[in-house]
Each structure stands twice: as C-alpha cells, then as structure tokens.
C-alpha atoms as a PDB file:
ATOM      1  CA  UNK A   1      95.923 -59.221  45.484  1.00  0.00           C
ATOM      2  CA  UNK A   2      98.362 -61.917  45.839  1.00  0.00           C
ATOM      3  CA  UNK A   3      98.674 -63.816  49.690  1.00  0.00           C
ATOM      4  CA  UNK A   4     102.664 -62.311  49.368  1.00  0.00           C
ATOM      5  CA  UNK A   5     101.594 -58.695  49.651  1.00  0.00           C
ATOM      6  CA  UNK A   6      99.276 -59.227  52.181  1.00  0.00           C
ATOM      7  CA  UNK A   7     101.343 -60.153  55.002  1.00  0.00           C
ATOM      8  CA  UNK A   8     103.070 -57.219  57.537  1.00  0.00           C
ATOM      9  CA  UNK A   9     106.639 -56.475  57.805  1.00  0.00           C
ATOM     10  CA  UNK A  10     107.671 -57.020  60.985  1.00  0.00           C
ATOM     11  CA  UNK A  11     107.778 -53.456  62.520  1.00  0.00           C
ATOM     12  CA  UNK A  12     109.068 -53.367  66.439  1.00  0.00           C
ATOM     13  CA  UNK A  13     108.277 -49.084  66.555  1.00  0.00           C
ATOM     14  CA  UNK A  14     108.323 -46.929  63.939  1.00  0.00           C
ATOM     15  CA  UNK A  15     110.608 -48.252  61.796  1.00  0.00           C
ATOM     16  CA  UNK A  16     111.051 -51.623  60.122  1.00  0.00           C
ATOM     17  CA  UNK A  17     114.424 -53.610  61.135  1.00  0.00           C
ATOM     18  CA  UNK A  18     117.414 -52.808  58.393  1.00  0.00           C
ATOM     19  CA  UNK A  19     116.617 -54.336  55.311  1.00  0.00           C
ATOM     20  CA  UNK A  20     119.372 -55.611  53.241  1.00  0.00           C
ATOM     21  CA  UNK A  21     119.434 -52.451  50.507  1.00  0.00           C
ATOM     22  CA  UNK A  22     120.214 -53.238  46.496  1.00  0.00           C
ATOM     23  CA  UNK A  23     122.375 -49.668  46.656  1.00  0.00           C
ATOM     24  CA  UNK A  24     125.765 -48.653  47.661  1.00  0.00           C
ATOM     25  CA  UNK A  25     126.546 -47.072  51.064  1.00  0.00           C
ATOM     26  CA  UNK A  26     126.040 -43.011  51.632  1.00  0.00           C
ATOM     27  CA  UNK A  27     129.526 -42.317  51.996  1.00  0.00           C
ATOM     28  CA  UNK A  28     130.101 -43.782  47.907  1.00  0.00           C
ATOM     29  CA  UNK A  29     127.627 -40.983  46.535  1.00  0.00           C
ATOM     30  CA  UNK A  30     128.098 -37.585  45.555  1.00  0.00           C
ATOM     31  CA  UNK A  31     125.823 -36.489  48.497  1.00  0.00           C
ATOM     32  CA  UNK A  32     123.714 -38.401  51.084  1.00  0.00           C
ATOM     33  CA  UNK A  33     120.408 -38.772  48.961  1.00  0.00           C
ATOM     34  CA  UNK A  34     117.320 -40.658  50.161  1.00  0.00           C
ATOM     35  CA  UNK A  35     114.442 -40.812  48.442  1.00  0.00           C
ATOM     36  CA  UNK A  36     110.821 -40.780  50.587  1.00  0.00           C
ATOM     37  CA  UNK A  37     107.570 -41.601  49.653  1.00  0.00           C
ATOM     38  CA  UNK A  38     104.456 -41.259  51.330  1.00  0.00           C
ATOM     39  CA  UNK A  39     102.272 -44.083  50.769  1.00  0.00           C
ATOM     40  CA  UNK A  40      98.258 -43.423  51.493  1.00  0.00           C
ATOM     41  CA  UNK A  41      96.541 -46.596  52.717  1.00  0.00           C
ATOM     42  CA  UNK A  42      95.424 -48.391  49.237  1.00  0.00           C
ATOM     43  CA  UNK A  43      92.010 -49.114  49.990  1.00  0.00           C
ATOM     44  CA  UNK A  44      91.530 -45.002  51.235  1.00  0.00           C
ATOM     45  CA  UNK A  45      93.620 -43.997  48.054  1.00  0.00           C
ATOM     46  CA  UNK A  46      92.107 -42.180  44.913  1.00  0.00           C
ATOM     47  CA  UNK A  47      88.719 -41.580  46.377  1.00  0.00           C
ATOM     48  CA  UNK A  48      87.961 -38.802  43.657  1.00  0.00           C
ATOM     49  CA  UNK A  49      88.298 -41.779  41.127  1.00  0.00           C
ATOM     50  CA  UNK A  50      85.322 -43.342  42.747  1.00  0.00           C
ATOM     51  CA  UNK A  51      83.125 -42.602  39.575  1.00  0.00           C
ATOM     52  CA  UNK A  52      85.516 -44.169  37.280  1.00  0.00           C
ATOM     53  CA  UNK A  53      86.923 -47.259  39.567  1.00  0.00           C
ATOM     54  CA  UNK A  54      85.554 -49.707  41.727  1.00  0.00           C
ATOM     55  CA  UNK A  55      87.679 -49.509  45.289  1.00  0.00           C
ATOM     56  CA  UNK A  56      89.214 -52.325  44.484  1.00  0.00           C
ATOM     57  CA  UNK A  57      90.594 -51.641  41.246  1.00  0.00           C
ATOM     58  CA  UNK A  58      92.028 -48.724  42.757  1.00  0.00           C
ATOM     59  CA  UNK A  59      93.802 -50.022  45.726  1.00  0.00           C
ATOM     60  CA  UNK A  60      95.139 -52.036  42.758  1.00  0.00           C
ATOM     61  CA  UNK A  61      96.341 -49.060  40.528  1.00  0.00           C
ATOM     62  CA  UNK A  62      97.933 -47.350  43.723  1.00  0.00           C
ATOM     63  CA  UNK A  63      99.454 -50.711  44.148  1.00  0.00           C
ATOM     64  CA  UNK A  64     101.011 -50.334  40.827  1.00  0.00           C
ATOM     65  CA  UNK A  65     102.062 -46.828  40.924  1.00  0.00           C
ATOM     66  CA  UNK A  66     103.783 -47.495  44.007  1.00  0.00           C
ATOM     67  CA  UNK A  67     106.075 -50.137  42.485  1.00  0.00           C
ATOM     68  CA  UNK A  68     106.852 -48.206  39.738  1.00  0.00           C
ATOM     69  CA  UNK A  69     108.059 -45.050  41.517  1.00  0.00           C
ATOM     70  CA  UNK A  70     110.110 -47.525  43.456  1.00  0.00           C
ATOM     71  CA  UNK A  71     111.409 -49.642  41.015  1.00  0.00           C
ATOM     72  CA  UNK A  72     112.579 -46.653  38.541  1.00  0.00           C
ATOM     73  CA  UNK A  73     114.172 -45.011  41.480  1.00  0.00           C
ATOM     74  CA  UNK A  74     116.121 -48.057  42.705  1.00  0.00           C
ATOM     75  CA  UNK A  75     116.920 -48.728  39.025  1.00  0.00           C
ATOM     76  CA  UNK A  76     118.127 -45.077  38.718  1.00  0.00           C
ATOM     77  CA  UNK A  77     119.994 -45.008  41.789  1.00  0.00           C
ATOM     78  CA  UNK A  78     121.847 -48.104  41.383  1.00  0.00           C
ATOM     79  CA  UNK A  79     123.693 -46.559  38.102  1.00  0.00           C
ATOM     80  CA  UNK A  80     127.228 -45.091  38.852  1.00  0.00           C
ATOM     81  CA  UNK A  81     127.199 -41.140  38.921  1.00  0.00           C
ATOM     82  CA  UNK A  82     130.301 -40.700  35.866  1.00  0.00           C
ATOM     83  CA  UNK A  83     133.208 -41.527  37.147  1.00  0.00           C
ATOM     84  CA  UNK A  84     132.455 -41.413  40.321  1.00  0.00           C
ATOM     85  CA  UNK A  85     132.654 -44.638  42.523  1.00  0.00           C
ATOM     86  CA  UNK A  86     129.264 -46.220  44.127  1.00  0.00           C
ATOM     87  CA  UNK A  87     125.485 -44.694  43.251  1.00  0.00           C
ATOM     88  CA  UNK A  88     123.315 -42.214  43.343  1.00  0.00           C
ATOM     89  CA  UNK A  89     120.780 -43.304  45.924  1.00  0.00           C
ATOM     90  CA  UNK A  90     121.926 -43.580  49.518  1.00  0.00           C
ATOM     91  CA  UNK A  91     118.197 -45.243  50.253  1.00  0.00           C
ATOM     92  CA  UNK A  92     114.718 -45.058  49.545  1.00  0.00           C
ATOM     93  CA  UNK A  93     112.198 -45.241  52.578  1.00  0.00           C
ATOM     94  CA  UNK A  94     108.488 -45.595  52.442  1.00  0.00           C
ATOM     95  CA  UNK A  95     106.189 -44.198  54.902  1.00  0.00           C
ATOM     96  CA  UNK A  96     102.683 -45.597  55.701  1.00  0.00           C
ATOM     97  CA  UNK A  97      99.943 -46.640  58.012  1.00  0.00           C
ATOM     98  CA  UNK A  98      99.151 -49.587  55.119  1.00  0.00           C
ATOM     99  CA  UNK A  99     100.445 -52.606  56.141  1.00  0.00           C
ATOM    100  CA  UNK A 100     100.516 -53.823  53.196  1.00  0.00           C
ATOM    101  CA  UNK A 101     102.443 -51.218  51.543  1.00  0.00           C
ATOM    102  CA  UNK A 102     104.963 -51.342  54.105  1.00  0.00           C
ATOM    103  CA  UNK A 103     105.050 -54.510  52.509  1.00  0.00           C
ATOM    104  CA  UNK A 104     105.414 -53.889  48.920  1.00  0.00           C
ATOM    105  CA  UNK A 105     108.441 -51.157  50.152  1.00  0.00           C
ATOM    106  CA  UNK A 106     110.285 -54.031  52.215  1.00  0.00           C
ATOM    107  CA  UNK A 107     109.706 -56.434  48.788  1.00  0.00           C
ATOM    108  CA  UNK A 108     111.315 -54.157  46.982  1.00  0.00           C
ATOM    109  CA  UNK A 109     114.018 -53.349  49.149  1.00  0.00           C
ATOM    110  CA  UNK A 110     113.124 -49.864  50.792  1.00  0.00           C
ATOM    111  CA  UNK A 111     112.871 -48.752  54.348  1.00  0.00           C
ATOM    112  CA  UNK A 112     109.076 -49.392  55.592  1.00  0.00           C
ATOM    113  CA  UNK A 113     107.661 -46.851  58.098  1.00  0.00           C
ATOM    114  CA  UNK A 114     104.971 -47.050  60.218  1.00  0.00           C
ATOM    115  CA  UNK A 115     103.350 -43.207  59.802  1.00  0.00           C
ATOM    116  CA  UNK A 116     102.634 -41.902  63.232  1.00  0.00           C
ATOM    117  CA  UNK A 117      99.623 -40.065  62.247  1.00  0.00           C
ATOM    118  CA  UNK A 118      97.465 -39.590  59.593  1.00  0.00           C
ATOM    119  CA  UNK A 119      99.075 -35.973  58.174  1.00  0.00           C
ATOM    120  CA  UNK A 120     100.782 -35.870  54.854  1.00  0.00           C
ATOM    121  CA  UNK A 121     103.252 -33.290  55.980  1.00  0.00           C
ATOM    122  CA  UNK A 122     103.799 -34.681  59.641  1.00  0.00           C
ATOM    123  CA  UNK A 123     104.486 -37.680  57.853  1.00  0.00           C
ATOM    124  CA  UNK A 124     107.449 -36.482  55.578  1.00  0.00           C
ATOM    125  CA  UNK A 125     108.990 -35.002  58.769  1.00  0.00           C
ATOM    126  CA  UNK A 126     108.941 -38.131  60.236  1.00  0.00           C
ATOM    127  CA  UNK A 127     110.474 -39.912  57.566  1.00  0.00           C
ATOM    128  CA  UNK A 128     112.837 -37.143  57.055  1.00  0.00           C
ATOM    129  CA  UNK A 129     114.127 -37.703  60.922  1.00  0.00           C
ATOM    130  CA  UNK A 130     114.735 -40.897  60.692  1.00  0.00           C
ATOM    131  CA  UNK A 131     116.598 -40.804  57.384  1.00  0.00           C
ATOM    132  CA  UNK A 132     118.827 -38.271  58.835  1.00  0.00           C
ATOM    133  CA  UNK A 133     119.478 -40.530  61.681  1.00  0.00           C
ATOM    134  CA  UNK A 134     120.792 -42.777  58.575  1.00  0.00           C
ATOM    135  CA  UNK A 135     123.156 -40.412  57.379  1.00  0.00           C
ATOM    136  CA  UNK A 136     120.999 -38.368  54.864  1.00  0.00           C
ATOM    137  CA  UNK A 137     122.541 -35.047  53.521  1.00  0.00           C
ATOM    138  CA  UNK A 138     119.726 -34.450  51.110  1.00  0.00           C
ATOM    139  CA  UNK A 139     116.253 -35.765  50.716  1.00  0.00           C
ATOM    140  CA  UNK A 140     114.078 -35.892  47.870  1.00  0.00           C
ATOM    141  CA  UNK A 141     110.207 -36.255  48.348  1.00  0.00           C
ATOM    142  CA  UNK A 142     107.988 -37.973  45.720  1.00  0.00           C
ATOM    143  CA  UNK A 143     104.839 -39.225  45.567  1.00  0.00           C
ATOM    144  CA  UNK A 144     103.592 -42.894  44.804  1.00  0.00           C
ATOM    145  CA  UNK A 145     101.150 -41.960  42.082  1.00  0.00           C
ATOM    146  CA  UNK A 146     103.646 -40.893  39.235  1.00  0.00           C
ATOM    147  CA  UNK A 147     102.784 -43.409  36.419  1.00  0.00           C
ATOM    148  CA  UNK A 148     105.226 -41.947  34.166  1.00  0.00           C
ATOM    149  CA  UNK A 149     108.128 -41.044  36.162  1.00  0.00           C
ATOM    150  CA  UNK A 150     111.389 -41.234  34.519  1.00  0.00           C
ATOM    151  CA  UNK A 151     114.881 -42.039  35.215  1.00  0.00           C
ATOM    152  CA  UNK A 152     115.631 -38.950  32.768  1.00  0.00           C
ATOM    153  CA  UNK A 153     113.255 -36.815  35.291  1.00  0.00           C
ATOM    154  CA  UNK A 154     115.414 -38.551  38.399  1.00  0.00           C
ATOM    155  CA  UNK A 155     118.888 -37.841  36.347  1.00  0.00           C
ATOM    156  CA  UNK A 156     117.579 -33.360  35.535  1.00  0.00           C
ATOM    157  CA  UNK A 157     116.358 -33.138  39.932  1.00  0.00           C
ATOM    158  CA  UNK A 158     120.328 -34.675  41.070  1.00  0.00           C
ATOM    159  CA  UNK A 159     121.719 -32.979  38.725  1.00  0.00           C
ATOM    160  CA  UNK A 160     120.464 -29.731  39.885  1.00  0.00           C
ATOM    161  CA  UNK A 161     121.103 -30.751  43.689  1.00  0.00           C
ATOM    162  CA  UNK A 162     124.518 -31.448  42.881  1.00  0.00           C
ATOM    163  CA  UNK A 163     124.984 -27.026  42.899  1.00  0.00           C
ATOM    164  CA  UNK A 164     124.824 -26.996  46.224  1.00  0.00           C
ATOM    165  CA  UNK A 165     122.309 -26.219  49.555  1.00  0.00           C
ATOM    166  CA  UNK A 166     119.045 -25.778  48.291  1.00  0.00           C
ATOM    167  CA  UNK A 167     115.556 -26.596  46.741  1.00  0.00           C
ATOM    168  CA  UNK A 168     114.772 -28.477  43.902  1.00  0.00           C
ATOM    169  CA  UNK A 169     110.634 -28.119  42.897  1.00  0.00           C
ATOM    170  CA  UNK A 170     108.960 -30.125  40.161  1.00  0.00           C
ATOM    171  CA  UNK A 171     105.466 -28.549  39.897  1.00  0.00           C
ATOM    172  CA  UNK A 172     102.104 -30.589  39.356  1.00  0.00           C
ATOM    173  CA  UNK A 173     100.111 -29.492  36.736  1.00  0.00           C
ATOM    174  CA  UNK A 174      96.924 -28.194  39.219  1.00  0.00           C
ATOM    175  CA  UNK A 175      99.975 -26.260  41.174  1.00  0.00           C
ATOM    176  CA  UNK A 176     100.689 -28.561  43.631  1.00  0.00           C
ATOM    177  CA  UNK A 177     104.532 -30.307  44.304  1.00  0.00           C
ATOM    178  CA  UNK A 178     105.102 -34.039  42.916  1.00  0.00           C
ATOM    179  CA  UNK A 179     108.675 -33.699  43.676  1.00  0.00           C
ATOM    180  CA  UNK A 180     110.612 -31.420  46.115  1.00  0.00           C
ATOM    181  CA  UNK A 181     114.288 -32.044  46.830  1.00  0.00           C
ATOM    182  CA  UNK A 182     115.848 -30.540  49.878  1.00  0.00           C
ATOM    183  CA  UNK A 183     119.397 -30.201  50.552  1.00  0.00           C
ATOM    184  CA  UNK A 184     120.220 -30.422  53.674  1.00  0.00           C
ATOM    185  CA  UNK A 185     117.270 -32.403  54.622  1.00  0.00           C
ATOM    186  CA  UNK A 186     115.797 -29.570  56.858  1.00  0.00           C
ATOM    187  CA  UNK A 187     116.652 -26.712  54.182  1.00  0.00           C
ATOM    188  CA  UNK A 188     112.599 -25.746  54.614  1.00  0.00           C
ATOM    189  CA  UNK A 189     109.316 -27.098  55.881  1.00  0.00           C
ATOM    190  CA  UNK A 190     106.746 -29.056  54.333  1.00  0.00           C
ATOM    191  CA  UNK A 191     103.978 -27.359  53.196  1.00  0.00           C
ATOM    192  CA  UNK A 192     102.091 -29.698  50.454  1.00  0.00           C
ATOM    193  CA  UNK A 193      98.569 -29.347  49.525  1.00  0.00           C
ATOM    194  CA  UNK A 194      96.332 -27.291  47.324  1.00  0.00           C
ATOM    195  CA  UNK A 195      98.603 -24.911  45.822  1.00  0.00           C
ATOM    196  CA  UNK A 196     102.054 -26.269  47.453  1.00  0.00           C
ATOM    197  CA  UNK A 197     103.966 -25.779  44.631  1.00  0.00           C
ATOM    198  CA  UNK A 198     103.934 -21.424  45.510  1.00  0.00           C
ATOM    199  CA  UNK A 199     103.857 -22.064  48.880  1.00  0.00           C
ATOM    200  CA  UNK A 200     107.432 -23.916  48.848  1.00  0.00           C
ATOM    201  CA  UNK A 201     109.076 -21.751  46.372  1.00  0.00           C
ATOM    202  CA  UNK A 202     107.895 -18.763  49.036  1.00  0.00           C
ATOM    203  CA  UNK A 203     109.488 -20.952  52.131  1.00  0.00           C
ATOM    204  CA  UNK A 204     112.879 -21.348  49.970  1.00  0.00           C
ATOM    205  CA  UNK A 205     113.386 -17.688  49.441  1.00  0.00           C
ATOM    206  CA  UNK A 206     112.523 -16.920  53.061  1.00  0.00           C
ATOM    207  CA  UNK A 207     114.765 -19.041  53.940  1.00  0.00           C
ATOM    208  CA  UNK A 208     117.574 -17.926  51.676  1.00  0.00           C
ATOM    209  CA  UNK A 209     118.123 -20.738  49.835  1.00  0.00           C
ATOM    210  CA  UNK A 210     118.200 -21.122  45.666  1.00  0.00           C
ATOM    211  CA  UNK A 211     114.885 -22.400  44.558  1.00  0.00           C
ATOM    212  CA  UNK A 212     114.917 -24.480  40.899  1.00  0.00           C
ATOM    213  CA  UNK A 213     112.188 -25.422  39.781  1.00  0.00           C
ATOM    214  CA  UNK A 214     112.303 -28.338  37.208  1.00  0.00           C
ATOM    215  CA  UNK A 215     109.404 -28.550  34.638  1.00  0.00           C
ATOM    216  CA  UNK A 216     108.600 -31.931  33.963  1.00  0.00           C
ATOM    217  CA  UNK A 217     105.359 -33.545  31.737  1.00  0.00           C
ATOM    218  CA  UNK A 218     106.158 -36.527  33.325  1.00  0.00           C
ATOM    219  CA  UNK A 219     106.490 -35.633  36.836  1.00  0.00           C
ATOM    220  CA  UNK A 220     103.962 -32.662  36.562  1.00  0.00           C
ATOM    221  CA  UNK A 221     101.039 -35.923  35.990  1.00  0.00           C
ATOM    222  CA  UNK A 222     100.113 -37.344  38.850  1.00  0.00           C
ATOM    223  CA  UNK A 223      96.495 -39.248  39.068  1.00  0.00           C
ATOM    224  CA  UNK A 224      93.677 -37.318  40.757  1.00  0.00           C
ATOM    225  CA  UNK A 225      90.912 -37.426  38.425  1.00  0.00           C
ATOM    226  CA  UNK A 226      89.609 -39.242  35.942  1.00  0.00           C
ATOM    227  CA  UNK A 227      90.753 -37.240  33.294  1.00  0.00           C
ATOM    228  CA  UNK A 228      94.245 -38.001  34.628  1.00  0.00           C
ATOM    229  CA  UNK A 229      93.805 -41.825  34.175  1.00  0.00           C
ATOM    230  CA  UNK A 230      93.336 -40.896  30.101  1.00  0.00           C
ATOM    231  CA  UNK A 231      96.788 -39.017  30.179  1.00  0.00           C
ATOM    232  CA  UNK A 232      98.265 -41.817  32.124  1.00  0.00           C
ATOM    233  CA  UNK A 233      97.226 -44.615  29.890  1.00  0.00           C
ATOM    234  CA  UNK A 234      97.719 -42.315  26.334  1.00  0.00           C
END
C-alpha cells in the first residue's frame, strides 16, 4: 500500500473539515442527493474470503472496490441532468473507523467520517445526520464492495427518485440491500443485514411511502464469498 494512503485526514470530531468537492452545489440539482458509503476497516473486511485471500490481499481488493464505487459515482454525478443546469450529485460522504479509508474518500474528493461506533446501521444514521445538516433532500446508501457498479445502474435509481418521496431498493442476490435510496433522507430506518432487502420494502409500506425496487445484475453482486470473486472477475 502506497505511503499516500496511509496517512490520516485530519479529523477535529466526527467529521473531516470541508473538502473542496469536484460537483456542483445542492441547490443546481434536481433534488439534494448525497451519496453514503460505509466503509469497513480494510484489514477487518472480507473475512469469509479468508480461504481464498491472504489478509492482505484483501484489505487490497476492498481498497479497490472502494475507489471504484467512488470514482463511478463522482463520474456519474458530475454529468448535467438534461437540460437542467449543474449535476446530479450534491456530495458523496464516506463513513469509517479506517483511517486510511477516510483517506482514500478525502483523495478522491468525498466527505470522510469518523464512524462513532462499530454498527453498520448506527453508522448510516450518522452519516445521514450530518449530510442533512449539508442540505441533503435525498440520500442514497451503497456499499463499497460493488465491483461492477454502473453509471447506467446510478442513471435507472435517480431516475426513479426523481417521482417523488419515497424508496428506491436494489436487492442483493442472497436478499440483502446493496443500494437503498431514501427520499427525504429520514423516509424509513435502516434495517440492513441478513435478509434486509424484505425487511426495508416492509418499513416503506408501513410507512406509506412507494417502494421501487430496481433489479440490477450489477448492483445485485456484491463480494462475500469466494464464489463471488469468480463473478466479479468473469
């Protein structure tokens, strides 16, 4: 790993001092969108992998995955929506107790924050508060192990936000949720895990809200299992 990414942001509390963003402001898009993405620490990440990869070459892979979910979405987000002045993206914020992917985020021009706990789910509503401190009128949750994420899969989950209040789901294929989309931020509760993907869709129509849910062979593949890394690489 190179001596670049291994050197902290400087973080006063929870969040990172304003980083000078590659997108247009919030009040240019359509909506407020910010993109989040919860970043397990590398060298605890893909422990089910341990049969397949050394730790190191893992912490490198998650490395990689990482940049490329941020990279496609600030590439996505920086393209004008039609005719419509200024992008797509409002900002993209990474959440974290790695240091040194709270690097990689503030490299690449996203929001680093310093996770609180240790909690997938209290993590995205701490992320989600501070984004909505920034101005966010929608937030869309993604994972950092999506190898094949698309700015085609990015362009099907805004357009569908663009209807209105509610909740956009793109399904894993084990049944979980590798992207959720909530508009307004606090439309419903995270719930991810095992099985996430029924548990949100439940949440949304408790809550009243319209429920899409976007089916997606590139966003349904994330990387849990060996078998995974085949998919990935074929």
């Amino acid at each position: 790993m190179s001596d670049t990414l291994s050197t902290t942001p400087s973080i006063a509390s929870s969040v990172a001092p304003s980083i000078a963003p590659t997108h247009a402001s919030a009040t240019e898009a359509n909506f407020a969108l910010w993109l989040v993405v919860p970043v397990k620490p590398f060298h605890e990440a893909k422990s089910r992998l341990a049969t397949a990869l050394s730790p190191a070459l893992r912490a490198e892979l998650s490395q990689r995955w990482l940049t490329h979910v941020l990279t496609t979405a600030a590439q996505w987000g920086a393209q004008p929506r039609d005719a419509s002045p200024g992008s797509r993206l409002a900002g993209i914020a990474v959440i974290s107790r790695d240091p040194i992917a709270l690097t990689v985020a503030d490299a690449l021009a996203a929001l680093p924050i310093l996770e609180d706990g240790d909690d997938l789910n209290s993590a995205l509503a701490q992320a989600c508060q501070v984004v909505r401190e920034e101005g966010a009128e929608g937030v869309l949750m993604l994972p950092s192990d999506l190898p094949l994420l698309t700015i085609e899969d990015l362009d099907t989950l805004y357009d569908l936000a663009l209807e209105g209040e509610g909740v956009i789901i793109a399904p894993s294929h084990d049944g979980g949720t590798n992207a959720l989309l909530l508009r307004p931020p606090h439309a419903i509760g995270f719930a991810f895990g095992e099985g996430s993907f029924a548990r949100h869709c439940t949440m949304a129509a408790a809550a009243g809200l319209p429920c899409h849910v976007y089916q997606s062979p590139t966003l349904a593949l994330d990387i849990d299992h060996p078998e995974d890394l085949a998919l990935a690489e074929g």
